[in-house]
N, C-alpha and C. Protein backbone atom coordinates (compact mmCIF):
# COMPACT_ATOMS: atom_id res chain seq x y z
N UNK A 1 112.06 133.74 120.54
CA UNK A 1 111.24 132.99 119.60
C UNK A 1 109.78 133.28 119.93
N UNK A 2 109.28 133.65 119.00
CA UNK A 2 107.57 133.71 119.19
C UNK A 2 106.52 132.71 117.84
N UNK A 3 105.54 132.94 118.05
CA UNK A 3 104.41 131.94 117.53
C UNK A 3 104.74 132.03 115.98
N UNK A 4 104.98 133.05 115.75
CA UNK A 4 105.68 133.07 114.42
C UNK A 4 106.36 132.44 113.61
N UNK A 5 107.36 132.57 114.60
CA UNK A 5 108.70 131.65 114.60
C UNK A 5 108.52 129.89 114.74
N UNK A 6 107.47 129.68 115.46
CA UNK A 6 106.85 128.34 115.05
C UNK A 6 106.49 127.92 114.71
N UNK A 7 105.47 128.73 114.16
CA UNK A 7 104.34 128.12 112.94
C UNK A 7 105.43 128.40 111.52
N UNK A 8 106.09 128.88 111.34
CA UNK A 8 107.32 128.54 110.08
C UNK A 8 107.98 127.85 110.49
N UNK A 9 108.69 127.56 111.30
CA UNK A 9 109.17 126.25 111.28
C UNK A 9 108.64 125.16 111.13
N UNK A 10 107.30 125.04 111.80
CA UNK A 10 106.06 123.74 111.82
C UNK A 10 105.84 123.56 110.18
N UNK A 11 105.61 124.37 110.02
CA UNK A 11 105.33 124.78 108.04
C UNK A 11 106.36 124.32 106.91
N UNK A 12 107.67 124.87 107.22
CA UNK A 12 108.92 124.15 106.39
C UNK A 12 109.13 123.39 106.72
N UNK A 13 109.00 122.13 108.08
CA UNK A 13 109.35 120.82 108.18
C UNK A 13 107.98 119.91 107.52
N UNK A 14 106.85 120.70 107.58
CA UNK A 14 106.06 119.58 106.81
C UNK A 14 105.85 119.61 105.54
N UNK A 15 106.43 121.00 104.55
CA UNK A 15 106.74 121.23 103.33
C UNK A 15 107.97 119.94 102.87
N UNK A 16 108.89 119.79 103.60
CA UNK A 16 110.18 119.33 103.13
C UNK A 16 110.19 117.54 103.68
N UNK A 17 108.76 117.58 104.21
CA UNK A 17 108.55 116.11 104.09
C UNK A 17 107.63 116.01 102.82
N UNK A 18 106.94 116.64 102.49
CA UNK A 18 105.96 116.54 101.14
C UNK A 18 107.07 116.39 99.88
N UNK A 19 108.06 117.41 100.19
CA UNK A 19 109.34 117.19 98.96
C UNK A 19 110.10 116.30 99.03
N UNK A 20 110.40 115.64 99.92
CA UNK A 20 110.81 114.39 100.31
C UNK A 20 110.16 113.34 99.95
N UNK A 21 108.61 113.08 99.43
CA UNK A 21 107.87 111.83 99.19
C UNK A 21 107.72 112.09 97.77
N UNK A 22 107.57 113.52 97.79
CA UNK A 22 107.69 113.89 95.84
C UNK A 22 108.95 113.75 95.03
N UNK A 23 110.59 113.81 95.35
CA UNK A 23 111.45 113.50 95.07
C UNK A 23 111.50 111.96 94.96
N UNK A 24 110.98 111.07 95.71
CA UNK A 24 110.84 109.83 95.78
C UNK A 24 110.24 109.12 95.08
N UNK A 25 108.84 109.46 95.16
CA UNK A 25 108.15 109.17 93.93
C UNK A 25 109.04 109.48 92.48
N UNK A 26 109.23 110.66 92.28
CA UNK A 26 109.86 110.80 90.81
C UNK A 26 110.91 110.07 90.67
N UNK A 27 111.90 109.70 91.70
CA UNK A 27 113.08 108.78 91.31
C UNK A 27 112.37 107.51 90.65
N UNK A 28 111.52 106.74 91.11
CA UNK A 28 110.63 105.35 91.07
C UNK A 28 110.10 105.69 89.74
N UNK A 29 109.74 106.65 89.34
CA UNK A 29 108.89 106.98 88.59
C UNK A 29 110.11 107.05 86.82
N UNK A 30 110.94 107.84 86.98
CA UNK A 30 111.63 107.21 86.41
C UNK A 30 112.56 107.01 86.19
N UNK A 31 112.75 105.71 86.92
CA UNK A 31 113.54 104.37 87.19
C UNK A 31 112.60 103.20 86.48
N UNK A 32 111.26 103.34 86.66
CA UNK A 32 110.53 102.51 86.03
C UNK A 32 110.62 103.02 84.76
N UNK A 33 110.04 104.28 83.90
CA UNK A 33 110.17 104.56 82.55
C UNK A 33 111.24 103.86 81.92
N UNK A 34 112.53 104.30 82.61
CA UNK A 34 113.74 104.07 82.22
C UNK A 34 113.73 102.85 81.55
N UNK A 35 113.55 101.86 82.87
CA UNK A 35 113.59 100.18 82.49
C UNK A 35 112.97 99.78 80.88
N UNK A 36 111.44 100.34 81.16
CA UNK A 36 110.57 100.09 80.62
C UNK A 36 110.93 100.25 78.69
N UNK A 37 111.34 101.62 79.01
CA UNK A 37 111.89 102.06 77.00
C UNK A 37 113.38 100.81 77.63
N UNK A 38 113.97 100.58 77.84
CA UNK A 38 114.89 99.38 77.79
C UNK A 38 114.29 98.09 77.76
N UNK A 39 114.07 97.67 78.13
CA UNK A 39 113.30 96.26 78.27
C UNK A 39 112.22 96.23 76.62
N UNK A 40 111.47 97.05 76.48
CA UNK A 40 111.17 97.46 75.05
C UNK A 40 112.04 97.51 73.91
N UNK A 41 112.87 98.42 73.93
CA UNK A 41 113.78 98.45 72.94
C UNK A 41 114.41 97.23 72.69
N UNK A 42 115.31 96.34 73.69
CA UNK A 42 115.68 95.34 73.64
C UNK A 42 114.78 93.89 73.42
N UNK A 43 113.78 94.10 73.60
CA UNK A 43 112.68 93.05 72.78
C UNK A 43 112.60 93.32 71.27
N UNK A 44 112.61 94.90 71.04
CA UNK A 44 112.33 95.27 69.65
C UNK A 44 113.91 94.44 68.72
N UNK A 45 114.45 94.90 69.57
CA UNK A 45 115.58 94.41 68.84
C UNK A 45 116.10 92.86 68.52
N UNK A 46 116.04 92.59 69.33
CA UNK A 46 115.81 91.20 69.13
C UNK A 46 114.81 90.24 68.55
N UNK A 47 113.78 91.32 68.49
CA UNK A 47 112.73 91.01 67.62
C UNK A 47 111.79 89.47 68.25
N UNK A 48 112.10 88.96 69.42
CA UNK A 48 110.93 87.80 70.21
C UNK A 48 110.83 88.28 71.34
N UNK A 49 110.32 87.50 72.19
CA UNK A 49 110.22 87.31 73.37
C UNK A 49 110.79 86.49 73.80
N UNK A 50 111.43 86.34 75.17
CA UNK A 50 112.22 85.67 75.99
C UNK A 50 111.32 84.72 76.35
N UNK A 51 111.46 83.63 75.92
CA UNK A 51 110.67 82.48 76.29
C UNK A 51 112.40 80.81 76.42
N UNK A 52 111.46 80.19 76.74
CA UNK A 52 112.56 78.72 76.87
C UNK A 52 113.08 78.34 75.24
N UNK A 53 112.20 78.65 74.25
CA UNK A 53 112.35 78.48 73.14
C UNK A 53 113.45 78.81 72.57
N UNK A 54 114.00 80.42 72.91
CA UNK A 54 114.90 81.52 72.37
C UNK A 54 115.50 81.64 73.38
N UNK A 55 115.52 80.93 74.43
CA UNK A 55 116.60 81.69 75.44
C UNK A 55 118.02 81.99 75.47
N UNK A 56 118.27 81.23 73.78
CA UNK A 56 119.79 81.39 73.59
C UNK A 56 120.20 82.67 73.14
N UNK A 57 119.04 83.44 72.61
CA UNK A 57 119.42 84.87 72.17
C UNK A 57 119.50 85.79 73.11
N UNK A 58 119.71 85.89 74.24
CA UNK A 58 119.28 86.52 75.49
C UNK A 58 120.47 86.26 76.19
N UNK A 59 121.44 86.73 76.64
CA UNK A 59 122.53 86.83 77.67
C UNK A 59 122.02 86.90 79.07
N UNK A 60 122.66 86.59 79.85
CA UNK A 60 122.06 86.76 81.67
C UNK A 60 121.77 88.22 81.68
N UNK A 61 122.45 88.97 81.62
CA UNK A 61 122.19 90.43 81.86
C UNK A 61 120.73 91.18 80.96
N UNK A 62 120.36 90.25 79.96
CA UNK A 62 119.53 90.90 79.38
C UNK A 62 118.09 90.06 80.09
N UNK A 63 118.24 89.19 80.33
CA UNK A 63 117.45 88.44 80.44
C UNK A 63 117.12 88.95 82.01
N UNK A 64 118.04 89.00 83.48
CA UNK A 64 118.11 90.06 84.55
C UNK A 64 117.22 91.45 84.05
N UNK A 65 117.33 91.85 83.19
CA UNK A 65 116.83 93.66 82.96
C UNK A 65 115.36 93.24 82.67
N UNK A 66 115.08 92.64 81.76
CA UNK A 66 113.68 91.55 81.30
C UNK A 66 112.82 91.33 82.94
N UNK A 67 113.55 90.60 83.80
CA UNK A 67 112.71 90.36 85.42
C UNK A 67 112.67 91.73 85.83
N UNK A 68 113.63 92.56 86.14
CA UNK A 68 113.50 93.33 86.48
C UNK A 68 111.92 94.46 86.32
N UNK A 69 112.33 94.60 84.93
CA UNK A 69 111.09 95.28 83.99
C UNK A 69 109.63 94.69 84.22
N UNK A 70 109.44 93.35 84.56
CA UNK A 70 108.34 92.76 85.05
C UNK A 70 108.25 92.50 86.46
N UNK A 71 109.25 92.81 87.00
CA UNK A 71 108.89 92.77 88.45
C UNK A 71 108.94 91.49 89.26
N UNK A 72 109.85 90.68 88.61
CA UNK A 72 109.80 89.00 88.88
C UNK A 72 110.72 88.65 90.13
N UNK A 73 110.32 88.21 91.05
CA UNK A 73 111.22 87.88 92.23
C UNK A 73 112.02 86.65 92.04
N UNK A 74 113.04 86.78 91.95
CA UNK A 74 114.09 85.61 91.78
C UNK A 74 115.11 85.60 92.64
N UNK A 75 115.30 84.42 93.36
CA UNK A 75 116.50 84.46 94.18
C UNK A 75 118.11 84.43 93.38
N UNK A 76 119.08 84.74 94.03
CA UNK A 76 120.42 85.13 93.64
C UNK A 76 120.99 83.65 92.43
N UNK A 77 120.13 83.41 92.42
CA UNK A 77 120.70 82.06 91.47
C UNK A 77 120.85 82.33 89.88
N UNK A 78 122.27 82.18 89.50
CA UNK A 78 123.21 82.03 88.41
C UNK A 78 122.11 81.40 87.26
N UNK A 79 120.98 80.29 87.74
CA UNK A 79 120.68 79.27 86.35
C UNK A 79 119.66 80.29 85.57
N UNK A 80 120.46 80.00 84.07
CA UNK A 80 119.29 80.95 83.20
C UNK A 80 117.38 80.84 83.08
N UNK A 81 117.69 79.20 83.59
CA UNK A 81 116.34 78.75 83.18
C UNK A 81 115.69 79.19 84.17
N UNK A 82 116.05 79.64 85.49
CA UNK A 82 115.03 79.94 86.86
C UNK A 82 114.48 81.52 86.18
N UNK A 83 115.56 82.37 85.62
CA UNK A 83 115.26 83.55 85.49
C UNK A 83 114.12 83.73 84.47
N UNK A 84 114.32 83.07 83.82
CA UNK A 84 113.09 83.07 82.31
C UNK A 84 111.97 82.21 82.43
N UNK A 85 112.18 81.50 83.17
CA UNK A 85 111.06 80.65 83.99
C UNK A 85 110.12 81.95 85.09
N UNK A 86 110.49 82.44 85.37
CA UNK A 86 110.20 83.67 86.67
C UNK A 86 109.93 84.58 85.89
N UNK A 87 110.42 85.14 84.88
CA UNK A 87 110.23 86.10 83.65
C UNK A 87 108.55 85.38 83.09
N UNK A 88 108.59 84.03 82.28
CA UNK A 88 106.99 83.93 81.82
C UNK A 88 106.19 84.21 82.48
N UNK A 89 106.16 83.58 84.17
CA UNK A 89 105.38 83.44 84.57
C UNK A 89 104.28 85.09 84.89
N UNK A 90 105.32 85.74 84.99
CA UNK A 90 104.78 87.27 85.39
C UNK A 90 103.99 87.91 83.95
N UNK A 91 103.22 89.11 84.22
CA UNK A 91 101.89 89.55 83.44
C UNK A 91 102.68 90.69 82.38
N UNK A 92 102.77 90.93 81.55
CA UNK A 92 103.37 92.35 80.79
C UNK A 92 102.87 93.40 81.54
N UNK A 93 104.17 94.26 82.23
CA UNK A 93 103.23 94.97 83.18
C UNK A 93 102.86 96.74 82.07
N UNK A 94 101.96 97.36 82.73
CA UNK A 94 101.65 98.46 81.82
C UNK A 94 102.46 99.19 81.48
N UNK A 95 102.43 100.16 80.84
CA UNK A 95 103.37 101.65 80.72
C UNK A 95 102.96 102.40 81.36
N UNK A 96 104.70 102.72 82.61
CA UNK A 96 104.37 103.52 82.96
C UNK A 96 104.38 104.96 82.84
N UNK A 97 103.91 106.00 83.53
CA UNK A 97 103.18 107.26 83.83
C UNK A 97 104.58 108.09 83.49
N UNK A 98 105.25 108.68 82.46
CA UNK A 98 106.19 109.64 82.65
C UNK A 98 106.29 110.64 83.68
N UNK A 99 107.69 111.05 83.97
CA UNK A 99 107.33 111.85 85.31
C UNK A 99 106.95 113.30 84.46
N UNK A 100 106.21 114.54 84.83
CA UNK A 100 106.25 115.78 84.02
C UNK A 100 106.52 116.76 85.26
C-alpha cells in the first residue's frame, strides 16, 4: 500500500458520506412533496378544512395524514378531537422544494 492507495481511499470514504447525506436529504425531500400533493389533494376534495366544525367529514386516517403534513406532535391517542385540535393549532406549512 502506498500514499496513493490512501489518499483514494481517504477520498471514496468521504465521497460516500456526502452520498449518504444527499440520499437522505432526497428521501425527506420527497416524503415531504409526497405528503404535501396528498394532504392538498385531499383538502381539494373535500373541498374545507379540517376544523371542529367539519370534523365529521374527515376519517382518523385522513385527519392523521392532515398532522402529519403540518407537522403536529400528537401523542398515540385514538380521540379525534386531540388530533384536529393539534392539526388547528399548527401554521400551513409552505411548499415544499421538489427534489430535481
Amino acid at each position: 500500500m502506498n500514499a496513493e492507495d490512501f489518499f483514494r481511499a481517504k477520498a471514496l470514504t468521504e465521497r460516500q458520506a456526502k452520498a449518504a447525506v444527499v440520499e437522505k436529504d432526497k428521501r425527506e425531500r420527497l416524503d415531504k412533496f409526497q405528503t404535501d400533493q396528498e394532504a392538498k389533494s385531499l383538502l381539494q376534495e373535500k373541498a374545507v378544512d379540517s376544523n371542529w366544525y367539519n370534523e365529521k367529514k374527515f376519517v382518523m386516517p385522513e385527519i392523521k395524514h392532515l398532522c402529519k403534513w403540518k407537522g403536529c406532535k400528537v401523542t398515540s391517542s385514538k380521540n379525534k378531537e386531540h388530533h384536529i385540535a393539534a392539526y388547528e393549532k399548527m401554521p400551513r406549512p409552505p411548499t415544499p422544494q421538489p427534489w430535481r
